[in-house]
Protein backbone atom coordinates (compact mmCIF):
# COMPACT_ATOMS: atom_id res chain seq x y z
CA UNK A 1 0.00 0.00 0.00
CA UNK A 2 1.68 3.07 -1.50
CA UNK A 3 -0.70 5.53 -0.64
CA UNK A 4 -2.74 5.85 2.57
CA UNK A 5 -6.69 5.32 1.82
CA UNK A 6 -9.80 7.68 1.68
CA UNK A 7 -11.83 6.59 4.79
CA UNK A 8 -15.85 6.79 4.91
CA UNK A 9 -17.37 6.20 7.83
CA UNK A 10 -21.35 6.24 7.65
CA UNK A 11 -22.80 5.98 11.27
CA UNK A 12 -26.92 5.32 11.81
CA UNK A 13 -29.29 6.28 14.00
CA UNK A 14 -31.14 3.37 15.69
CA UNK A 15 -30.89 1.05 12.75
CA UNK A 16 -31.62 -2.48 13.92
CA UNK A 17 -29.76 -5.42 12.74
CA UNK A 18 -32.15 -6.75 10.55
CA UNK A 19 -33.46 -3.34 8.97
CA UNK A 20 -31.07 -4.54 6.16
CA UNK A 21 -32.50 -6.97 3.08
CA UNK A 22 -29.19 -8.42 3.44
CA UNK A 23 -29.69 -9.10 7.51
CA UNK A 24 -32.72 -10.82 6.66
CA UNK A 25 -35.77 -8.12 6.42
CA UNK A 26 -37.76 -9.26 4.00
CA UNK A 27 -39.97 -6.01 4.16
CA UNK A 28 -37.69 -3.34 3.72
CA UNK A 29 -35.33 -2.31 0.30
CA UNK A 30 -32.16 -1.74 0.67
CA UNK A 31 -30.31 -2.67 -2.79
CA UNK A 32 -27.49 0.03 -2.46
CA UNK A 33 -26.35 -1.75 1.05
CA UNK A 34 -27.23 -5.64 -0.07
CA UNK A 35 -24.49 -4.53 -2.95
CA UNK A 36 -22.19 -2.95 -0.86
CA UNK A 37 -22.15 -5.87 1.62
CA UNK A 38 -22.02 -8.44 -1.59
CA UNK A 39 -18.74 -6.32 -2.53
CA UNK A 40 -16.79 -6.71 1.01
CA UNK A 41 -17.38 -7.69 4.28
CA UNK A 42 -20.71 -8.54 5.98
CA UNK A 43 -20.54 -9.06 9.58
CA UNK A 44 -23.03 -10.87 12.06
CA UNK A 45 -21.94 -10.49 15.35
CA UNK A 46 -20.99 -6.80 15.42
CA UNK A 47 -22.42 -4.45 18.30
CA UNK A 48 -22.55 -1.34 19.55
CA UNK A 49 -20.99 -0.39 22.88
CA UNK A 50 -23.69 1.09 24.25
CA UNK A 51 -27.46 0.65 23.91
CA UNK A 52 -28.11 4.54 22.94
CA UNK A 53 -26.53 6.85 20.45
CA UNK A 54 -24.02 9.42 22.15
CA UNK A 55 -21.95 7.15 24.23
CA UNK A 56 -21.21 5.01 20.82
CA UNK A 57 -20.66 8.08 19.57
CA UNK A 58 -17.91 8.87 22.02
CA UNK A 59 -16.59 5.13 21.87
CA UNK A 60 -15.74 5.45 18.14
CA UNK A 61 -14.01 9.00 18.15
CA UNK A 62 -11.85 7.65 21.45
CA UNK A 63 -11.23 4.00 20.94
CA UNK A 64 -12.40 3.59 24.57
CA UNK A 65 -15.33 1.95 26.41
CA UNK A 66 -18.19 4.72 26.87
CA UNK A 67 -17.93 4.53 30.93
CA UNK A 68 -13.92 4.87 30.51
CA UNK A 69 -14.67 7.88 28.61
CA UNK A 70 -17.43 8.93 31.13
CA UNK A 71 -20.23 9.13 28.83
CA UNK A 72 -22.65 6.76 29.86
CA UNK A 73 -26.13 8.23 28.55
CA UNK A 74 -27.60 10.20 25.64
CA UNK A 75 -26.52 13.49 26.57
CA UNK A 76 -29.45 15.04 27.89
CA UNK A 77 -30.88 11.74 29.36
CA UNK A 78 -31.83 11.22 32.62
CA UNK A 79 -34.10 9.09 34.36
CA UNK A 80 -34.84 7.65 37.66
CA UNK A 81 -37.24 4.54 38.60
CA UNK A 82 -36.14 1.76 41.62
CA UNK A 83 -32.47 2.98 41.11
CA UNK A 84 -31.31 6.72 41.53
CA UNK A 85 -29.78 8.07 38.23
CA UNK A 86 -25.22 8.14 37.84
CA UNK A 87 -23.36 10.96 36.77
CA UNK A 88 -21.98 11.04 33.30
CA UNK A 89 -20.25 13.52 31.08
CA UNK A 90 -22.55 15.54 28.13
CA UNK A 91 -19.55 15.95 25.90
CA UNK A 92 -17.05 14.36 24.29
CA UNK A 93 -14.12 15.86 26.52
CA UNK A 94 -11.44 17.69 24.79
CA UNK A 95 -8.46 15.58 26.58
CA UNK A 96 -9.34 12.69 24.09
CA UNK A 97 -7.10 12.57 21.40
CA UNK A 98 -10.03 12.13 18.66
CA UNK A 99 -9.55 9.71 15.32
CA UNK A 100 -10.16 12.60 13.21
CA UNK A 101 -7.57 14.86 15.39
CA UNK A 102 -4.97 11.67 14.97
CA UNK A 103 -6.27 11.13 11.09
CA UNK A 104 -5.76 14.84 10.59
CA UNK A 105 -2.38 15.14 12.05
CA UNK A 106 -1.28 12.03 9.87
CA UNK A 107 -2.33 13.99 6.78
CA UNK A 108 -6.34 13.87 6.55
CA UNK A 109 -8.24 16.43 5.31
CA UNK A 110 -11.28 15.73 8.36
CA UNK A 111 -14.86 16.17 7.38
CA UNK A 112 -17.39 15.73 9.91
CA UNK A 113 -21.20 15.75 7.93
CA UNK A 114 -24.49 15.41 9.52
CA UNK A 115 -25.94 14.78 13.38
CA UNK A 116 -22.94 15.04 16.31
CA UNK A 117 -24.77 14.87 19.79
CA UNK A 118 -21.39 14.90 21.59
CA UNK A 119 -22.02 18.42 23.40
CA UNK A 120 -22.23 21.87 23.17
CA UNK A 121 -20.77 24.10 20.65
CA UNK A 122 -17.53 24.38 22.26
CA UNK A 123 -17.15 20.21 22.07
CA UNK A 124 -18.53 20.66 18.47
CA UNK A 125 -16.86 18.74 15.96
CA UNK A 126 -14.35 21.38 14.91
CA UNK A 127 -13.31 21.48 18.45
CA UNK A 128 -12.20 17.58 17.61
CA UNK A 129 -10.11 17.65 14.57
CA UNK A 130 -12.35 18.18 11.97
CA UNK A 131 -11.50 20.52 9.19
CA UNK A 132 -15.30 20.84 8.04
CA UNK A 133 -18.28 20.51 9.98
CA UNK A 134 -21.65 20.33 8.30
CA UNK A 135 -24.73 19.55 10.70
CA UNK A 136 -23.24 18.74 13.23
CA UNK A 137 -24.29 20.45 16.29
CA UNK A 138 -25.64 19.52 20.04
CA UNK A 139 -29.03 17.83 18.67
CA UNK A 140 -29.90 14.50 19.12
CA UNK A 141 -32.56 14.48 16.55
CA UNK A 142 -34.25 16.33 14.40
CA UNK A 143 -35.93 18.78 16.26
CA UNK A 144 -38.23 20.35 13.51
CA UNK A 145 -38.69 17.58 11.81
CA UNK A 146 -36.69 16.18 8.48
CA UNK A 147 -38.65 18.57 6.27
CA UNK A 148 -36.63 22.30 5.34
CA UNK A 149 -36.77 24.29 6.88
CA UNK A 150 -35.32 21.63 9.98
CA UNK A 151 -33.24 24.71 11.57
CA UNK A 152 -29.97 23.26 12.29
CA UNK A 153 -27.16 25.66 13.06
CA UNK A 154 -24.51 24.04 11.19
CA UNK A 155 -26.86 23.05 8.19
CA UNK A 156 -28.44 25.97 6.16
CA UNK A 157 -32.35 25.35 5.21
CA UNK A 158 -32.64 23.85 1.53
CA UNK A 159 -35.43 24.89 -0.19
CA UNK A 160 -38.99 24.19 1.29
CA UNK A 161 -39.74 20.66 1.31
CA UNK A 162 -36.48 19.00 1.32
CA UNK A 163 -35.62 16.34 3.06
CA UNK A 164 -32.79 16.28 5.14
CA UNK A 165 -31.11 12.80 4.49
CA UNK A 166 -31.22 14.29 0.53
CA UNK A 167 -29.54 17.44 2.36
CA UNK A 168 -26.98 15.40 4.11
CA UNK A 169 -26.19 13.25 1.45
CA UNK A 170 -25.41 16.51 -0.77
CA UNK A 171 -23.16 18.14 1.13
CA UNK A 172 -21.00 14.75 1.30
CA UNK A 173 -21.38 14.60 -2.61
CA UNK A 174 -20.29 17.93 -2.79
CA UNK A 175 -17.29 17.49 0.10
CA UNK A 176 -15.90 14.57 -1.97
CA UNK A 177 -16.13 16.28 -5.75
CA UNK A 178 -14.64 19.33 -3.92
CA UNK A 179 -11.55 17.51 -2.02
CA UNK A 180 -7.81 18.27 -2.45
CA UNK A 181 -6.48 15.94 -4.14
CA UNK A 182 -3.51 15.89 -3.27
CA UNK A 183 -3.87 14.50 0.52
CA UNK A 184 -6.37 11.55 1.49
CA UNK A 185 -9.61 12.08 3.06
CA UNK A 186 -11.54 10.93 5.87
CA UNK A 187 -15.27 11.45 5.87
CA UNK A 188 -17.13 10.90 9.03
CA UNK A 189 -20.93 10.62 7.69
CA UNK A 190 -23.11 10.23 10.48
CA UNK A 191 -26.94 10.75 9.15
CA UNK A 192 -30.14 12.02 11.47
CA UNK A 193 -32.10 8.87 9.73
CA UNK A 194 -33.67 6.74 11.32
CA UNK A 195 -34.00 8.73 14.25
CA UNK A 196 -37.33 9.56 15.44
CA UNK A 197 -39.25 11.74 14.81
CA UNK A 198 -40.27 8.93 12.04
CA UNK A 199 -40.83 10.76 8.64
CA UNK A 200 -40.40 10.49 4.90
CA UNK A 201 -41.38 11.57 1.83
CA UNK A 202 -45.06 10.67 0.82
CA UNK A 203 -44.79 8.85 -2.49
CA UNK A 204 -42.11 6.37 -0.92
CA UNK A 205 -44.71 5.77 2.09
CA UNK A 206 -47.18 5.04 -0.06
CA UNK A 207 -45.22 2.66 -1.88
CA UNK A 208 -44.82 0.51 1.28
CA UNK A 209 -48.73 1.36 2.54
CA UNK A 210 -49.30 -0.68 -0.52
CA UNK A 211 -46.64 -3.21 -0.22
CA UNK A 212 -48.02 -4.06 3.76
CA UNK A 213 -51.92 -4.58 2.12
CA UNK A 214 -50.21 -6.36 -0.70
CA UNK A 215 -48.14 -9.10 2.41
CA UNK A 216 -51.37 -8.88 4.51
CA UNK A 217 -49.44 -6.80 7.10
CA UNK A 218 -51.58 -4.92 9.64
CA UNK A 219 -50.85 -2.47 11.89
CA UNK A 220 -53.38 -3.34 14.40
CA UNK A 221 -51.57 -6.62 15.06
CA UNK A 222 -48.19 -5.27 14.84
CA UNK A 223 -47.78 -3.89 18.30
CA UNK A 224 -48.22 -5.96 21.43
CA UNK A 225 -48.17 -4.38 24.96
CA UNK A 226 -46.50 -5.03 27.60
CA UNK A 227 -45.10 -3.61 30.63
CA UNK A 228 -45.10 -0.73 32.49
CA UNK A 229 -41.92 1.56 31.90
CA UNK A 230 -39.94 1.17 34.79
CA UNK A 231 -38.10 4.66 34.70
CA UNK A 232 -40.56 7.33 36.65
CA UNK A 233 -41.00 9.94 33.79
CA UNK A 234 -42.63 7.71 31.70
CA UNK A 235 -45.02 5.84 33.97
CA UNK A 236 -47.93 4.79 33.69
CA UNK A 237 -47.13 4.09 29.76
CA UNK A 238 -45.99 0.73 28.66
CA UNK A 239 -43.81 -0.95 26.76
CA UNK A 240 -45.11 -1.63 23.23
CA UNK A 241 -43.28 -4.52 21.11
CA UNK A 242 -43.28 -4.51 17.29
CA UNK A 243 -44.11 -8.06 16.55
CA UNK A 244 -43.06 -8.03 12.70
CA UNK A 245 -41.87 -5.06 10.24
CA UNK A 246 -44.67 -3.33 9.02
CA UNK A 247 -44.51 0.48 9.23
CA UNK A 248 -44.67 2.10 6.21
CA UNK A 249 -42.91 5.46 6.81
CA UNK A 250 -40.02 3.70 8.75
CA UNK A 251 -39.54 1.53 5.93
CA UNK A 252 -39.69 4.57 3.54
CA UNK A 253 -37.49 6.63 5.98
CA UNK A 254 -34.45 3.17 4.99
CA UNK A 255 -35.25 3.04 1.48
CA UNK A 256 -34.40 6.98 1.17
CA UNK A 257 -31.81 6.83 3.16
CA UNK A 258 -30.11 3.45 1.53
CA UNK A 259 -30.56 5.84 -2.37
CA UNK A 260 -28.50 8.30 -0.46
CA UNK A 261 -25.58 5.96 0.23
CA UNK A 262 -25.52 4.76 -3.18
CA UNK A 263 -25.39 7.92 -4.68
CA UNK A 264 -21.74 8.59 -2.19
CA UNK A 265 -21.17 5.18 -3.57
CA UNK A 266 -21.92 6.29 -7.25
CA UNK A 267 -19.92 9.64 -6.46
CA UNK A 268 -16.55 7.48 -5.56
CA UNK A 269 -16.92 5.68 -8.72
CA UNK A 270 -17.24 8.74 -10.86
CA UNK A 271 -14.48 10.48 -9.10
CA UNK A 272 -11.94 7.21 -9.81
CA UNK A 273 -11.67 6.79 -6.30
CA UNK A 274 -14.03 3.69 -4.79
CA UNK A 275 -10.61 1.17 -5.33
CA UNK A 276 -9.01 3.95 -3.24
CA UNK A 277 -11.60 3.86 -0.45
CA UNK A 278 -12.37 1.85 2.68
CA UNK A 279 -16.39 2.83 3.05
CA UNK A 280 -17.81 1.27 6.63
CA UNK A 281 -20.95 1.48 7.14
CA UNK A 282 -22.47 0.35 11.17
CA UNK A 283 -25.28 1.24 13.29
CA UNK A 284 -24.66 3.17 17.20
CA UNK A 285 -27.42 1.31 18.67
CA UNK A 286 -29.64 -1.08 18.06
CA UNK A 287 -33.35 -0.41 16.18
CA UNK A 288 -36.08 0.76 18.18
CA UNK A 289 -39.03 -1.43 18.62
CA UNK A 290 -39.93 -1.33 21.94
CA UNK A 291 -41.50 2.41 22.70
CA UNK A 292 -41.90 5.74 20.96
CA UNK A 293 -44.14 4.21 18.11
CA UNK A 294 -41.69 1.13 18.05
CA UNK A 295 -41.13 1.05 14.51
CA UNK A 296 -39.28 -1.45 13.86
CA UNK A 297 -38.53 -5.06 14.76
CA UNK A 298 -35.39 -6.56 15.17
CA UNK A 299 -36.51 -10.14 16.07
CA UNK A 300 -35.23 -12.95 16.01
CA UNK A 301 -32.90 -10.87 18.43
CA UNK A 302 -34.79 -9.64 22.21
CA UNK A 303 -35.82 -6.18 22.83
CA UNK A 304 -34.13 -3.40 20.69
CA UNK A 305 -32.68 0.28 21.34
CA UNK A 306 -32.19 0.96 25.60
CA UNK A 307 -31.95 -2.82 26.29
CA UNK A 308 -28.93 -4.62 27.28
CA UNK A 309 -30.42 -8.04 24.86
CA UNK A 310 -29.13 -8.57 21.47
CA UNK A 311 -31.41 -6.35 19.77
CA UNK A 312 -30.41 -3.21 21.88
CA UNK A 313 -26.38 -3.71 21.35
CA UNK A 314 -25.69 -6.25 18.22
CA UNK A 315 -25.77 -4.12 15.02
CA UNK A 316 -25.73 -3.81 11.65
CA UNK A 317 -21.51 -3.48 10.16
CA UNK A 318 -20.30 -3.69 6.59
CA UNK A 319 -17.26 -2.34 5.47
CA UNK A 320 -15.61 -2.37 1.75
CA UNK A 321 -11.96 -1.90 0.35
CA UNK A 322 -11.41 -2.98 -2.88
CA UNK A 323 -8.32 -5.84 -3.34
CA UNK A 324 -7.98 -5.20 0.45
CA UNK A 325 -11.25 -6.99 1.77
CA UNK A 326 -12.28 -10.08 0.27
CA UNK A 327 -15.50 -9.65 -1.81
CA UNK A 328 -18.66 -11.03 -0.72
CA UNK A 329 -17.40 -12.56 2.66
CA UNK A 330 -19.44 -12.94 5.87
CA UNK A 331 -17.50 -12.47 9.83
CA UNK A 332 -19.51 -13.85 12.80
CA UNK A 333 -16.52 -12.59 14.95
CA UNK A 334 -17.37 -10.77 17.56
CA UNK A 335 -16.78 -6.69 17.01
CA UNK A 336 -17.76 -3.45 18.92
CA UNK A 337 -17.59 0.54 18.20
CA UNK A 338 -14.14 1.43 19.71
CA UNK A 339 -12.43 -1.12 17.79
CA UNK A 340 -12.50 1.28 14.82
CA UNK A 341 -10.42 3.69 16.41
CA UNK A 342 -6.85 1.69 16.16
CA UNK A 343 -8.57 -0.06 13.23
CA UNK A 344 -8.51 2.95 10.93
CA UNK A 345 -5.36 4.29 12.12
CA UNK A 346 -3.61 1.13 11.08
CA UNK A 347 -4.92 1.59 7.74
CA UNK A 348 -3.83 4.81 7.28
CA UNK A 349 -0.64 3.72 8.29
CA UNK A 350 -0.37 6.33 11.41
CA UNK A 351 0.76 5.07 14.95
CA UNK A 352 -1.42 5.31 18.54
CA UNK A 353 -0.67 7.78 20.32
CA UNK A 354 1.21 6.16 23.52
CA UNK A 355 -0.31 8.33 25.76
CA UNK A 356 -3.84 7.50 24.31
CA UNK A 357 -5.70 4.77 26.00
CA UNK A 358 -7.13 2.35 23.62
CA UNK A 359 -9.72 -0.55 24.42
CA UNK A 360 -10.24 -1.17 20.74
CA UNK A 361 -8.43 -3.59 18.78
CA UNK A 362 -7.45 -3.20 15.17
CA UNK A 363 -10.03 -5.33 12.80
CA UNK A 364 -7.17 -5.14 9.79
CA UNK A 365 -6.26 -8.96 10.08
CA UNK A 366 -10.14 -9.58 9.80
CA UNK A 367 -10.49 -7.48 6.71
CA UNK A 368 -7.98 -8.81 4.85
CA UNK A 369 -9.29 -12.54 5.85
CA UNK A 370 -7.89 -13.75 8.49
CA UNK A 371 -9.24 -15.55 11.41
CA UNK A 372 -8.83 -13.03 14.18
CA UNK A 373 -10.74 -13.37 17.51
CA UNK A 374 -11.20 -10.14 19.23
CA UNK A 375 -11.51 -11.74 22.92
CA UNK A 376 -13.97 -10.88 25.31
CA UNK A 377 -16.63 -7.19 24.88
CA UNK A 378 -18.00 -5.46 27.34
CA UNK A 379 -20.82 -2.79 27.86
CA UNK A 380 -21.82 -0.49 31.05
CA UNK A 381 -24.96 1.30 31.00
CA UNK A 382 -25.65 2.43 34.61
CA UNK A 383 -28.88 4.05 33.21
CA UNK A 384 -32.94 4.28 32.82
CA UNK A 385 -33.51 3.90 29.06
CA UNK A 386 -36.60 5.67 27.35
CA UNK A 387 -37.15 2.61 25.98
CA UNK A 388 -37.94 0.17 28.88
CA UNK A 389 -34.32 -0.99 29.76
CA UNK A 390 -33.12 -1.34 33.05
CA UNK A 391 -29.62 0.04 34.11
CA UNK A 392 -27.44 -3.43 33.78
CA UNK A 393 -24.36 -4.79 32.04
CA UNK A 394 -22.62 -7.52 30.37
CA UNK A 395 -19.77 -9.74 28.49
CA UNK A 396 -19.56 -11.41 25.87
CA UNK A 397 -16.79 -13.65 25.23
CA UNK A 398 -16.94 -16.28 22.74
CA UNK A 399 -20.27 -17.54 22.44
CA UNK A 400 -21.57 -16.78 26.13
CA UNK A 401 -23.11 -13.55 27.23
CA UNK A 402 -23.51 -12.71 30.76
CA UNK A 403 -26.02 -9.78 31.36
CA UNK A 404 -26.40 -8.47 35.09
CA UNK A 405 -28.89 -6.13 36.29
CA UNK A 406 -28.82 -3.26 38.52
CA UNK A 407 -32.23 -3.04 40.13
CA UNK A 408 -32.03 -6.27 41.76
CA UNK A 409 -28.40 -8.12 40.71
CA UNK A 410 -30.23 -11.15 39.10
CA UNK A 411 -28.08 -12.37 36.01
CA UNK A 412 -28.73 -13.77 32.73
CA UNK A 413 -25.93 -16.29 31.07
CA UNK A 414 -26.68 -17.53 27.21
CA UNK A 415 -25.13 -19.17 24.91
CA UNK A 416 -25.43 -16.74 21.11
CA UNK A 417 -24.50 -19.59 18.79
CA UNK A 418 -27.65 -21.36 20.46
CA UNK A 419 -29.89 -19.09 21.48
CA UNK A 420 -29.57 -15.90 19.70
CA UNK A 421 -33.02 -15.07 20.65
CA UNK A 422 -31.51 -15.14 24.55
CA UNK A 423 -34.65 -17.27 25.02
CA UNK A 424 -33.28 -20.20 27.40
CA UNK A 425 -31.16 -18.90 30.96
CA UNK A 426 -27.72 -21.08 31.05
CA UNK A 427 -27.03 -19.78 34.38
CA UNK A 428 -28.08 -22.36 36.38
CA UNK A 429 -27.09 -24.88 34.43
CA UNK A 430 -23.49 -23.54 33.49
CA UNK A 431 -21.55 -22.34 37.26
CA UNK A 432 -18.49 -22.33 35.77
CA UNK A 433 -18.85 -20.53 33.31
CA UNK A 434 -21.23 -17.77 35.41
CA UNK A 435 -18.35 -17.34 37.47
CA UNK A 436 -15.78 -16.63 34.89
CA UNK A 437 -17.69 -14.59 33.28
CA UNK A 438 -18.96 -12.63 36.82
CA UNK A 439 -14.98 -12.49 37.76
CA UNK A 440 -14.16 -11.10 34.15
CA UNK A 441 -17.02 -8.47 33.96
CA UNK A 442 -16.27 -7.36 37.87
CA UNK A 443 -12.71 -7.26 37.36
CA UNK A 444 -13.01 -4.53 33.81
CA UNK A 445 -15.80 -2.91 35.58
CA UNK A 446 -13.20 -1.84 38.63
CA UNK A 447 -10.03 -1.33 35.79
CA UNK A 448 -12.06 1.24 34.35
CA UNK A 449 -14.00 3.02 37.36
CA UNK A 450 -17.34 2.32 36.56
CA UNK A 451 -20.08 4.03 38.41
CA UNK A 452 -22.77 2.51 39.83
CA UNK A 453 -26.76 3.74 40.58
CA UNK A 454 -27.59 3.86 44.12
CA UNK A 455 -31.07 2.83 45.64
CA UNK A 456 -33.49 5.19 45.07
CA UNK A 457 -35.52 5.57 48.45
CA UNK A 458 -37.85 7.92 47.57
CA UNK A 459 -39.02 5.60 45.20
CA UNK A 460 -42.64 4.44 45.10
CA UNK A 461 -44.58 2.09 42.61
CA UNK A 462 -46.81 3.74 40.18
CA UNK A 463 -50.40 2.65 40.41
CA UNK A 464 -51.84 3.95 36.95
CA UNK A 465 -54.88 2.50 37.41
CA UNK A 466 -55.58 5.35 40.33
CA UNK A 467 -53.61 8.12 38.88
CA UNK A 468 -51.16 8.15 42.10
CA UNK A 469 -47.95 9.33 40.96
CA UNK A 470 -44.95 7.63 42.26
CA UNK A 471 -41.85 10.26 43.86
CA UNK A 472 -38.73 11.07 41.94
CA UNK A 473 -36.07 12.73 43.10
């Protein structure tokens, strides 16, 4: 390798692992990302580290664990229920040496394009080694909605109507036509979509209103309920599980979203450049089917976004390098967000920083085909989630996954190759292997200073039916 590589990263919001036609939906259409996958590297057992978007978000631009970075929550979140809330950190601090500040000083020209949700605008990502910033600001979402004009500080309003994945995707078209070309590039593409609030443009809705009459899909059976949230805000509403994929303006919101990759894709192809370019593409959390109109599914995997089960962490990941990745091939290793961090500035040929902390290990062995076990992944989320999860964590290492929650300090133990569905408790059954996996989660939990909710004793159970509201403090 002569010359170091354009790098792409395209991060999005809440997308489950099976929102994909290649991850098995069979409802939504995603040709642009079935292709891309088909030309490199599909993987099945990657995950977020964290159930919710801004500590992933941290995770990747640090290499580090969100709780040894000290964000822990959405920034903004909080939430009490049995279990008083933690302290965390709402920005990504400036004492991390960031992978665009490292990319940068290797060479980089640093683009940062779309939502940020890592803090203020003095944590913005300017303030982290990116040469360019466009839409990036404190938002977690869409605040007026994904129709111009959406009033984003960083983004100016397109003309009426627009919709701002089209936006997005234009000003990384126009980024990439408009590089030097003399230096490499790294392009951190991190859309709005499919964050809530769930929108798209009509004609594509209607296309799947008709293709849900066509399958026999109805709403009305879609959503089971369950529940109540446990976090206090929230009571008395429930939890409400998507049952199958169904929704029509979700599904619209992944089909407009998958044309706008393909059109970057179609851009690096034009410009000469895709055989110059490593594109990875991953989710920072898994998709949300469990509250706020729970619009997707993401079975055969439990739960979804705010849960510490498979469908709140494991995620979708593809990445592609031409005559660097083998085409068409599929990794079940296990992989998680930080990982990236070392992994991208091995291909760009730059060292870590020494004095940089790094939990991550490089994935370059993996993408060029060899067998290269990661060892064992861990998550902390010491939080309430919107979503009905619990403040808990876990391990994975190999095919066991150990799961412990706060509230009470019950813990889960299954075996993923098995059970991917976490339907059948090992715990009892498997000692040994509780134990390790107790001593191993315990033991990284004290390395890196995790925090830990206290009991809540103001707490008091909400009785909906008699409109008592419970204390919160």
């Amino acid at each position: 390798m002569n010359k170091p590589p354009n790098i792409i990263f395209i991060l999005i919001d809440d997308l489950g692992w099976r929102d994909l036609s290649c991850y098995g939906s069979s409802f939504y259409e995603t040709p642009n990302l079935d292709r891309l996958a088909g030309e490199g590297m599909k993987f099945t057992d990657a995950y977020a580290s964290c159930p919710v978007c801004s500590p992933t978000r941290a995770s990747l631009l640090s290499g580090k664990y969100p709780a040894r970075v000290g964000v822990t929550q959405w920034i903004g979140g909080h939430a009490v229920g049995k279990l008083c809330d933690v302290p965390y950190i709402h920005f990504l601090p400036s004492s991390e040496r960031s992978l665009a500040t490292a990319l940068r000083d290797g060479g980089y020209q640093t683009w940062h394009v779309g939502k940020w949700h890592l803090g203020g605008k003095t944590t913005w990502p300017e303030r982290h080694g990116f040469d360019v910033n466009i839409g990036g600001c404190g938002w977690g979402s869409p605040q007026q909605g994904y129709f111009s004009p959406w009033g984003i500080e960083t983004l100016p309003d397109g003309p009426k109507g627009q919709y701002l994945t089209d936006a997005i995707t234009d000003a990384a078209v126009k980024q990439i036509e408009g590089r030097d070309h003399t230096k490499p590039f790294f392009l951190n593409l991190w859309h709005y979509a499919v964050h809530t609030p769930i929108q798209a443009p009509e004609a594509l809705v209607e296309k799947y209103r008709a293709k849900a009459a066509r399958l026999g899909l109805k709403e009305e059976d879609a959503i089971e309920e369950g529940e109540y949230l446990p976090c206090l805000h929230l009571q008395p509403n429930r939890v409400m599980r998507r049952r199958f994929q169904s929704d029509p303006v979700y599904a619209a919101m992944i089909e407009s979203l998958d044309t706008s990759i393909g059109r970057v894709l179609h851009t690096l192809a034009a410009e000469g450049i895709a055989d110059d370019t490593l594109v990875v593409f991953k989710s920072d959390n898994g998709g949300l089917a469990t509250a706020e109109s729970s619009p997707t599914c993401n079975a055969p995997l439990s739960e979804g976004k705010g849960w510490m089960y498979e469908g709140g962490n494991r995620v979708c990941q593809i990445a592609r390098w031409p005559h660097v990745i083998p085409v068409g091939t599929v990794s079940s290793e296990p992989t998680t967000t930080p990982d990236w961090y070392p992994t991208l500035l091995e291909v760009a040929g730059l060292p870590l920083d020494p004095a940089q902390h790094v939990d991550g290990k490089s994935l370059l062995p993996l993408l060029r085909g060899a067998r290269d076990e990661r060892g064992a992944i861990f998550w902390h989320y010491p939080h309430y989630s919107n979503q009905g999860g619990t403040p808990a964590a876990a391990v994975r290492d190999g095919d066991w996954k150990l799961i412990e929650f706060f509230e009470d300090g019950h813990q889960e133990l299954y075996n993923l190759r098995e059970d991917i569905g976490e339907t059948n408790d090992r715990g009892s059954s498997e000692p040994d292997i509780l134990r390790t996996l107790t001593e191993k989660l315990h033991a990284w939990q004290h390395e890196i200073e995790a925090l830990f909710p206290k009991v809540n004793h103001r707490y008091v159970p909400p009785v909906p039916e008699s409109g008592v509201d419970a204390a919160e403090v």
